[in-house]
C-alpha atoms as a PDB file:
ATOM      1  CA  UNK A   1     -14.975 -12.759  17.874  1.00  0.00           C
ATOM      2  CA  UNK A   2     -18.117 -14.924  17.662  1.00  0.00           C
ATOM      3  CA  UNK A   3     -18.760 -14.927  14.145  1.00  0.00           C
ATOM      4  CA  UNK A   4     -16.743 -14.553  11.003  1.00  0.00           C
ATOM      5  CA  UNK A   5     -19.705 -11.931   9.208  1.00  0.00           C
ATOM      6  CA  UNK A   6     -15.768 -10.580   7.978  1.00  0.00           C
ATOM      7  CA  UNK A   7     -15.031 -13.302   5.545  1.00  0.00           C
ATOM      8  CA  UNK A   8     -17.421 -11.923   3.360  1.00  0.00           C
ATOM      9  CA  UNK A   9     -15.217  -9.223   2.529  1.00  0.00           C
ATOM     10  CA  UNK A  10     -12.482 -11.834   1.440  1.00  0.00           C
ATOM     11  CA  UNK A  11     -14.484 -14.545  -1.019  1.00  0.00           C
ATOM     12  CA  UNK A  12     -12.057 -16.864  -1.437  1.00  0.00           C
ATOM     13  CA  UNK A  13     -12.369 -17.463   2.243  1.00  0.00           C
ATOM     14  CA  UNK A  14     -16.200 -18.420   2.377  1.00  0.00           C
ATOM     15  CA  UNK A  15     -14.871 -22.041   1.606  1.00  0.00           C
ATOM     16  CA  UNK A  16     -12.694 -22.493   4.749  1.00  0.00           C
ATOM     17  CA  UNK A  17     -12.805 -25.843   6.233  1.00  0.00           C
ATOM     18  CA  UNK A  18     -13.932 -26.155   9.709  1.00  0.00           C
ATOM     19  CA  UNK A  19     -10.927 -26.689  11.820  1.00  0.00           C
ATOM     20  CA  UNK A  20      -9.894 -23.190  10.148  1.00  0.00           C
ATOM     21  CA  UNK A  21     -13.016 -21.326  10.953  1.00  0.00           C
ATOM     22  CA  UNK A  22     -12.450 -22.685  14.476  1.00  0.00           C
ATOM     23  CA  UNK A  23      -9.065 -20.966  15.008  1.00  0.00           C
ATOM     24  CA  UNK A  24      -9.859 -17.957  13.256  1.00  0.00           C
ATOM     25  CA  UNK A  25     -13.041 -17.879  16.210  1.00  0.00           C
ATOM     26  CA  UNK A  26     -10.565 -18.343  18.644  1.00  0.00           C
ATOM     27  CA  UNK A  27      -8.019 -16.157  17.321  1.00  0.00           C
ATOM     28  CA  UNK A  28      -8.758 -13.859  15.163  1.00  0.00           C
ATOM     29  CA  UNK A  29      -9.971 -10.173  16.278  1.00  0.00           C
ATOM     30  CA  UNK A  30     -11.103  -6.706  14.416  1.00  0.00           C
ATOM     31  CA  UNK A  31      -9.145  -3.710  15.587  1.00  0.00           C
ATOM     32  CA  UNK A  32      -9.470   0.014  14.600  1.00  0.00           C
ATOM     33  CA  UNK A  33      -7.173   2.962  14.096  1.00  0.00           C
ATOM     34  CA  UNK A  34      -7.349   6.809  13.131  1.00  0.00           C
ATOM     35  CA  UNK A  35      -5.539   8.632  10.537  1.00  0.00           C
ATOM     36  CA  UNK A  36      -1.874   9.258  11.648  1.00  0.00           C
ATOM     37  CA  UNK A  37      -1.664   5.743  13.385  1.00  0.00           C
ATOM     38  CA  UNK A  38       1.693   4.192  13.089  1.00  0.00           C
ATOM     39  CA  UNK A  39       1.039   0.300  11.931  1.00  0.00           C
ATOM     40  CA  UNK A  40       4.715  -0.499  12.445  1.00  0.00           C
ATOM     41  CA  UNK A  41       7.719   0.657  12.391  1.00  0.00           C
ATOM     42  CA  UNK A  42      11.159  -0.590  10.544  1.00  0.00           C
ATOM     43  CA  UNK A  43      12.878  -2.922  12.614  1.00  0.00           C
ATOM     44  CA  UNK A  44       9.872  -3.842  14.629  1.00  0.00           C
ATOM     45  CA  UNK A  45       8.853  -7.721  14.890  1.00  0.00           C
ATOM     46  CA  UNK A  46       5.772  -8.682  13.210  1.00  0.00           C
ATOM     47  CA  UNK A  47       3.369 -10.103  15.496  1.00  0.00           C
ATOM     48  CA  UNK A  48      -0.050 -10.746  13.202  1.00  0.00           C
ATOM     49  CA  UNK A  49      -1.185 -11.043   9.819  1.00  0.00           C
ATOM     50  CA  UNK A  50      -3.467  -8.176   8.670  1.00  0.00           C
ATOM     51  CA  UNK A  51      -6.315  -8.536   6.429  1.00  0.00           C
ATOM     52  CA  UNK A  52      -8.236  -4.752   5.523  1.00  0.00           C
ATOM     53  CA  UNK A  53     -11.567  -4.067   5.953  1.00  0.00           C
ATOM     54  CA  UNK A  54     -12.201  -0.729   5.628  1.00  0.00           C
ATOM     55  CA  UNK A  55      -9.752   2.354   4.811  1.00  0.00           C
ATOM     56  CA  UNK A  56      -6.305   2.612   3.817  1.00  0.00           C
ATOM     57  CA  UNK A  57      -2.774   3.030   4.578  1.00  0.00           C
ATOM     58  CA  UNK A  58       0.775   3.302   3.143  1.00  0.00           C
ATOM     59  CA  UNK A  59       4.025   1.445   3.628  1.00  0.00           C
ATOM     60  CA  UNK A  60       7.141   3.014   3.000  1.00  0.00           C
ATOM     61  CA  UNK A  61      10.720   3.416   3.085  1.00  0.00           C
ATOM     62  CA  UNK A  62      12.920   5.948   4.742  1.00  0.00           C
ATOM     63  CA  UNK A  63      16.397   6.707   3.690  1.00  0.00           C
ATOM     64  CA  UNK A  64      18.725   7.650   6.538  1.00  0.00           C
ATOM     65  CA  UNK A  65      18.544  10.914   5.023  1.00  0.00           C
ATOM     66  CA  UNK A  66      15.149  10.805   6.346  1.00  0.00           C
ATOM     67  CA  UNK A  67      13.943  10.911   2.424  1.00  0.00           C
ATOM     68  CA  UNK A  68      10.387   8.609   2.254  1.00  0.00           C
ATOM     69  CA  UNK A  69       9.924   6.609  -0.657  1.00  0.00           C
ATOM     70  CA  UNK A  70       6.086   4.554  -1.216  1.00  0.00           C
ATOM     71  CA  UNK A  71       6.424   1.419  -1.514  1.00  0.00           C
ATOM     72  CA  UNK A  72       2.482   0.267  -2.321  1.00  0.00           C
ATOM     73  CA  UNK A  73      -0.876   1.042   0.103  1.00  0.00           C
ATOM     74  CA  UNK A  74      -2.872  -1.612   1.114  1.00  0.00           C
ATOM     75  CA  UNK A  75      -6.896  -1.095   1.060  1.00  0.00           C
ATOM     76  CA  UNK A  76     -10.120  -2.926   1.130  1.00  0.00           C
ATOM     77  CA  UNK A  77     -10.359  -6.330   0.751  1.00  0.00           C
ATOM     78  CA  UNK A  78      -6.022  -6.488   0.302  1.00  0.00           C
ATOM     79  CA  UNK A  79      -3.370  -7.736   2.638  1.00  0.00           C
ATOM     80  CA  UNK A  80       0.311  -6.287   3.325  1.00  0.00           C
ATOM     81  CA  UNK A  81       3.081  -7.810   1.184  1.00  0.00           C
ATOM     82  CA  UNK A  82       5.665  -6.789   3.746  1.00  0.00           C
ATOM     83  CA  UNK A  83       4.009  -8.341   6.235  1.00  0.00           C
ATOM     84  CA  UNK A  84       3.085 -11.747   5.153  1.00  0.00           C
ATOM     85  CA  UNK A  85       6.675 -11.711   4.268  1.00  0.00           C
ATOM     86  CA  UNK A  86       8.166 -11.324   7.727  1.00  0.00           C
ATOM     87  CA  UNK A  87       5.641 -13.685   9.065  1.00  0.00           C
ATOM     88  CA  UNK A  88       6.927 -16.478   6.259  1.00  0.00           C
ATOM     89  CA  UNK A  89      10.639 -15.429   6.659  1.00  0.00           C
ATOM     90  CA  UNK A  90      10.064 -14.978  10.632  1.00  0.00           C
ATOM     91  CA  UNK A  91      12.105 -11.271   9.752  1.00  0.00           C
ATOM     92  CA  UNK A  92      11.662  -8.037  11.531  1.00  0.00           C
ATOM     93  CA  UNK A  93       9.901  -4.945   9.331  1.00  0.00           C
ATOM     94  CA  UNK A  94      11.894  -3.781   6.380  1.00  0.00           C
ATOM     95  CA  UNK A  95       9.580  -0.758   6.197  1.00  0.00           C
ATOM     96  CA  UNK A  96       6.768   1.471   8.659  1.00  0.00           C
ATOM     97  CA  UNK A  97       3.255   1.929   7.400  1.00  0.00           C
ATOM     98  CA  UNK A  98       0.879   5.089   8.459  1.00  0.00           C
ATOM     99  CA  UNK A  99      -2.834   5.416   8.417  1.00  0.00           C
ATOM    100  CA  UNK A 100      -4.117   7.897   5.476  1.00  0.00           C
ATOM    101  CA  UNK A 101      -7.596   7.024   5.880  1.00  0.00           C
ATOM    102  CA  UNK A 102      -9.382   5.374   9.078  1.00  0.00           C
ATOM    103  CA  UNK A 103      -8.558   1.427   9.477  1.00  0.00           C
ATOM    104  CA  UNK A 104     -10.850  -1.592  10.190  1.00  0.00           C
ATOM    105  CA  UNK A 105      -8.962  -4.509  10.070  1.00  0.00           C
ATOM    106  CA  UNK A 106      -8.829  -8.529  10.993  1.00  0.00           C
ATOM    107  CA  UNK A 107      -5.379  -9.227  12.830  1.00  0.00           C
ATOM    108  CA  UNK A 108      -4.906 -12.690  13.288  1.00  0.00           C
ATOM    109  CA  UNK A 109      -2.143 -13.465  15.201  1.00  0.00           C
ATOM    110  CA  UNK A 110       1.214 -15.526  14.343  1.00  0.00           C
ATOM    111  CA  UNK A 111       0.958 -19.063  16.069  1.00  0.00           C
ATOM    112  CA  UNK A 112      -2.640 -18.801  14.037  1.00  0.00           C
ATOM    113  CA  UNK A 113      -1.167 -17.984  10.828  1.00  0.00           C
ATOM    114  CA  UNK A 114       0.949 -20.618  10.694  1.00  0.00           C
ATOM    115  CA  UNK A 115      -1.006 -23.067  11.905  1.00  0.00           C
ATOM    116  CA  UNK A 116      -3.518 -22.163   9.085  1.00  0.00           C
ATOM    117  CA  UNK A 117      -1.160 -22.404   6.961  1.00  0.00           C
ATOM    118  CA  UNK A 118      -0.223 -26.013   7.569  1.00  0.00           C
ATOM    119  CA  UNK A 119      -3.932 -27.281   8.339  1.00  0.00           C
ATOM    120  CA  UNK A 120      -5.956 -25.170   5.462  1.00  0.00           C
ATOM    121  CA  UNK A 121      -5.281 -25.238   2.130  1.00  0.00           C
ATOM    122  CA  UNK A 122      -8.241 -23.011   1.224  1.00  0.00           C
ATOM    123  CA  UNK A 123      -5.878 -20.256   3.934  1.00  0.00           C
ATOM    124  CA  UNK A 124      -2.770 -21.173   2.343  1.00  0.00           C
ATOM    125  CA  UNK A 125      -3.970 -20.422  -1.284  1.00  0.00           C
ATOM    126  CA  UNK A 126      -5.588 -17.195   0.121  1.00  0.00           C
ATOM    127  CA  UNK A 127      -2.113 -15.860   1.204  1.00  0.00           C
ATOM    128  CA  UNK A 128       0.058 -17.283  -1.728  1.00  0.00           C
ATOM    129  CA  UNK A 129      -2.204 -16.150  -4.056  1.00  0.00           C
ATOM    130  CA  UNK A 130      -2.407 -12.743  -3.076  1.00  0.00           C
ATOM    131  CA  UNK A 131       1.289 -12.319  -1.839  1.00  0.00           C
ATOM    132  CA  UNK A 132       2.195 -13.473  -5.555  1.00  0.00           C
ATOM    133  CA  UNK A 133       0.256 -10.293  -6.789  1.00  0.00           C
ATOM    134  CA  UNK A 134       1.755  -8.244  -4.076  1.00  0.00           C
ATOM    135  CA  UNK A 135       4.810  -9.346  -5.282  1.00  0.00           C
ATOM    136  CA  UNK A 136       4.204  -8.390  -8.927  1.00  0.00           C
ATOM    137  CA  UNK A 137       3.012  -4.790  -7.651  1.00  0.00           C
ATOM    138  CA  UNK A 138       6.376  -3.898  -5.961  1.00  0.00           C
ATOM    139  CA  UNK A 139       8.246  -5.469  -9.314  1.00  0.00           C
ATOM    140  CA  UNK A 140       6.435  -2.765 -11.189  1.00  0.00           C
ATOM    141  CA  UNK A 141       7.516  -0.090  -8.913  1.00  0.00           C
ATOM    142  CA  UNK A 142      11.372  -1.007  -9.216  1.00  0.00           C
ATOM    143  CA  UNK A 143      10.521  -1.242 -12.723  1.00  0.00           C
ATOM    144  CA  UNK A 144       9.603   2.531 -13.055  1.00  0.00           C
ATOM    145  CA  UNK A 145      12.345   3.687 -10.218  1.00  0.00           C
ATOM    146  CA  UNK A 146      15.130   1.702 -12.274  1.00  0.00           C
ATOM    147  CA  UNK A 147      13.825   2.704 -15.739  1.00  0.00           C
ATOM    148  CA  UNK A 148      11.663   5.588 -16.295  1.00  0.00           C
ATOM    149  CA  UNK A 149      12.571   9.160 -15.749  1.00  0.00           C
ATOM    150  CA  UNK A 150      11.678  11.333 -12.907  1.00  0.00           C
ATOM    151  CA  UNK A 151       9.276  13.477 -14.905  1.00  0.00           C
ATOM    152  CA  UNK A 152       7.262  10.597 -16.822  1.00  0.00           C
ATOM    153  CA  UNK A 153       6.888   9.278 -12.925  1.00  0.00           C
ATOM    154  CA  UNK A 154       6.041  13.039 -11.499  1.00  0.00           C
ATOM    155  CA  UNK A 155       3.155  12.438 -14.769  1.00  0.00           C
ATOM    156  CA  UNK A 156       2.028   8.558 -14.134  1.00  0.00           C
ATOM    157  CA  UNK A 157       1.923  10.482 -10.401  1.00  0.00           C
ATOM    158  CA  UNK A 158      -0.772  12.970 -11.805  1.00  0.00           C
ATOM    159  CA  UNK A 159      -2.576  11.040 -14.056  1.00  0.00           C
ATOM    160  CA  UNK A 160      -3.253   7.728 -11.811  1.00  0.00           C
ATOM    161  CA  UNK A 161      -4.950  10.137  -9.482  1.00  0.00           C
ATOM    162  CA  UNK A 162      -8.302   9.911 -11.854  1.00  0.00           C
ATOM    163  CA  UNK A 163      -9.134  13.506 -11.383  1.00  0.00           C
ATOM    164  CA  UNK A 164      -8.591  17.119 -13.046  1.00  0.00           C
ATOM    165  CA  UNK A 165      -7.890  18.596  -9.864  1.00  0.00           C
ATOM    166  CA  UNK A 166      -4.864  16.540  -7.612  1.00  0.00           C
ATOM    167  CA  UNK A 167      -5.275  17.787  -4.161  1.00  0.00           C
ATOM    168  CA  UNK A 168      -1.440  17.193  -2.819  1.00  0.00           C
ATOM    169  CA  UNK A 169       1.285  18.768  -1.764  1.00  0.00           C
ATOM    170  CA  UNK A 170       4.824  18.600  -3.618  1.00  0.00           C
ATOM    171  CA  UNK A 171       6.260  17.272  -0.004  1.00  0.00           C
ATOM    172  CA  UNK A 172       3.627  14.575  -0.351  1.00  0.00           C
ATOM    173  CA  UNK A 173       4.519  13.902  -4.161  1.00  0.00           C
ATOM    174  CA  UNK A 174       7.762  13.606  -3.606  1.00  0.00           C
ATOM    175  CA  UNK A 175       7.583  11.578  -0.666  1.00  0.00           C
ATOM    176  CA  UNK A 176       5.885   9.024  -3.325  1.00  0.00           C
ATOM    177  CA  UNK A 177       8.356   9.528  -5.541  1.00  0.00           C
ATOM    178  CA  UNK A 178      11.193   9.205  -3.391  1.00  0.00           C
ATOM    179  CA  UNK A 179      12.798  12.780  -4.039  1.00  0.00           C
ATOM    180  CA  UNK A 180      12.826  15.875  -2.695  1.00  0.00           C
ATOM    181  CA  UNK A 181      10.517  18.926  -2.794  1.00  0.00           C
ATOM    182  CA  UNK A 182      12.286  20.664  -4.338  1.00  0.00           C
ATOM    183  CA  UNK A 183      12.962  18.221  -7.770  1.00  0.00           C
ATOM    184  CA  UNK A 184       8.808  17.985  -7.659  1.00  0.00           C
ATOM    185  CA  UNK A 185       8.512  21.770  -7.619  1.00  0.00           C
ATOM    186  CA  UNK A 186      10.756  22.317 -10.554  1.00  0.00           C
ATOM    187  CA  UNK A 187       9.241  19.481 -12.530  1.00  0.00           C
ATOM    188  CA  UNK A 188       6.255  20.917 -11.822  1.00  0.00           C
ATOM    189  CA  UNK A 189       6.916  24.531 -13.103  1.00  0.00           C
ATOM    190  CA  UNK A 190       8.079  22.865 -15.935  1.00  0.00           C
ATOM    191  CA  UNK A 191       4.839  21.058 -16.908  1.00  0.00           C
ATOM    192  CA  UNK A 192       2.953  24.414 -16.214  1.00  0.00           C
ATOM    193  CA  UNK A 193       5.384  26.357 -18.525  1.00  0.00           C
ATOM    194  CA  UNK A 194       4.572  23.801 -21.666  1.00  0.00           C
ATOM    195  CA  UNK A 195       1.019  24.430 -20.493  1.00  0.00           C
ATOM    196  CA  UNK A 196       0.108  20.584 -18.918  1.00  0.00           C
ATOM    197  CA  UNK A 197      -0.832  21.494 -15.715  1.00  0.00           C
ATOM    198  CA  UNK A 198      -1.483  25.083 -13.923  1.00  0.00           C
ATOM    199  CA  UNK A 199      -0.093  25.232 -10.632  1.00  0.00           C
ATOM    200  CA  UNK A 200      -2.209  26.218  -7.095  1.00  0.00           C
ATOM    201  CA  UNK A 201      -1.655  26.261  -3.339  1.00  0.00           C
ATOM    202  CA  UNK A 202      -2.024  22.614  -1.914  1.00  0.00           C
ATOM    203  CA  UNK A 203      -3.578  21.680  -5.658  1.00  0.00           C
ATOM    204  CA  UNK A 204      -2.507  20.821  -8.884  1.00  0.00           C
ATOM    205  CA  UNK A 205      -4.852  21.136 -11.791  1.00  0.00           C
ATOM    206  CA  UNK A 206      -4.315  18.738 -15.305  1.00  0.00           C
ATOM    207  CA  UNK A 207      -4.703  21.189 -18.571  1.00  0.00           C
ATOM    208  CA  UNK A 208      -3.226  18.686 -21.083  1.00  0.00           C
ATOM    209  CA  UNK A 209      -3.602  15.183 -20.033  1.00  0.00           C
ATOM    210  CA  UNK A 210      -2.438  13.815 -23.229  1.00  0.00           C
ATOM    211  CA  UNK A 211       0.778  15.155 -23.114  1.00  0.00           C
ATOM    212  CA  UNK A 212       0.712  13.913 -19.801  1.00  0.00           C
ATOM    213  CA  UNK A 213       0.162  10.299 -20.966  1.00  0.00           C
ATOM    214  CA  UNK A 214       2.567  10.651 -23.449  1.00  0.00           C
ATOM    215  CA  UNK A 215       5.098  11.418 -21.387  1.00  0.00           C
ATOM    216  CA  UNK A 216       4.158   8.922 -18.765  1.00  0.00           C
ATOM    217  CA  UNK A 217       4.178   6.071 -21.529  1.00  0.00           C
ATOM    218  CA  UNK A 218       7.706   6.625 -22.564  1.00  0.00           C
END
């Protein structure tokens, strides 16, 4: 990589002090991957830290059940919690990750990573700062697994999508959720016998988002 043109896409970067712009010339390169790429795989070592350019993926758990739970997806402009975990704690994956739109990302490899983060303190906040909100993310989600009930999650579900019409199937739902089909499908018939949502192939359309919220809220 001959320039670091990237590093606008991370602004609290832009103030990196030489020696670190040096290693991230040497080290550092941008790799691609389609939809349906595995990232990694639970129990795999991590070799790199990732930093997202362009698309998106997901990182979740599997049961040995083979039920999928989601832990968080990491976008644009974020990094991967789980990852910058193993790389501090020199661990193997506790999760896998999968490609849901196509990737562009910076992988910078492990003997760089740490030696950024004992020469750069403009690196080392970088990572801190956003594992600490990565952090805080996951907290949230054990918060609402823990404490709220499966149908004011199924809701939270429908309503964070920011649209009328949710195009996604109840595998995929409850694959979020970490349930089966099957709890999603009678949840769902539920909410479209009090009139909240009405029910299609592949679809699910929001009649009564206030209940909705309500019901997410409590």
């Amino acid at each position: 990589m001959d320039n670091l043109n990237w590093l606008e896409s991370f602004p609290a970067l832009l103030q990196l002090e030489p020696n670190a712009r040096e290693i991230l010339i040497k080290s550092a390169r941008i790799v691609e991957a389609p939809i349906g790429t595995i990232g990694y795989r639970e129990g795999g070592a991590c070799g790199a830290y990732v930093m997202r350019l362009a698309g998106q993926s997901r990182v979740y758990k599997m049961s040995t059940s083979g039920r999928e739970i989601l832990l968080y997806r990491v976008a644009a402009g974020e990094t991967c919690v789980i990852t910058t975990t193993c790389l501090l704690g020199h661990s193997n994956y506790p999760a896998s990750t999968i490609v849901e739109e196509p990737i562009r990302d910076v992988i910078i490899p492990a003997p760089a990573f740490n030696q950024l983060m004992i020469d750069s303190s403009v690196f080392r906040q970088f990572v801190m700062t956003n594992y600490g909100v990565l952090i805080s993310d996951l907290i949230v989600l054990l918060d609402e697994v823990a404490f709220h009930s499966l149908d004011a999650r199924l809701a939270k579900l429908l309503l964070d999508a920011n649209s009328t019409t949710i195009s996604r199937t109840h595998q995929l739902m409850a694959d979020e959720l970490g349930t089966a089909r099957e709890v999603v499908s009678r949840q769902l018939k539920r909410f479209e016998q009090k009139n909240w949502v009405a029910l299609g192939r592949g679809h699910v359309e929001i009649s009564n988002r206030a209940a909705l919220e309500k019901l997410a809220s409590s």
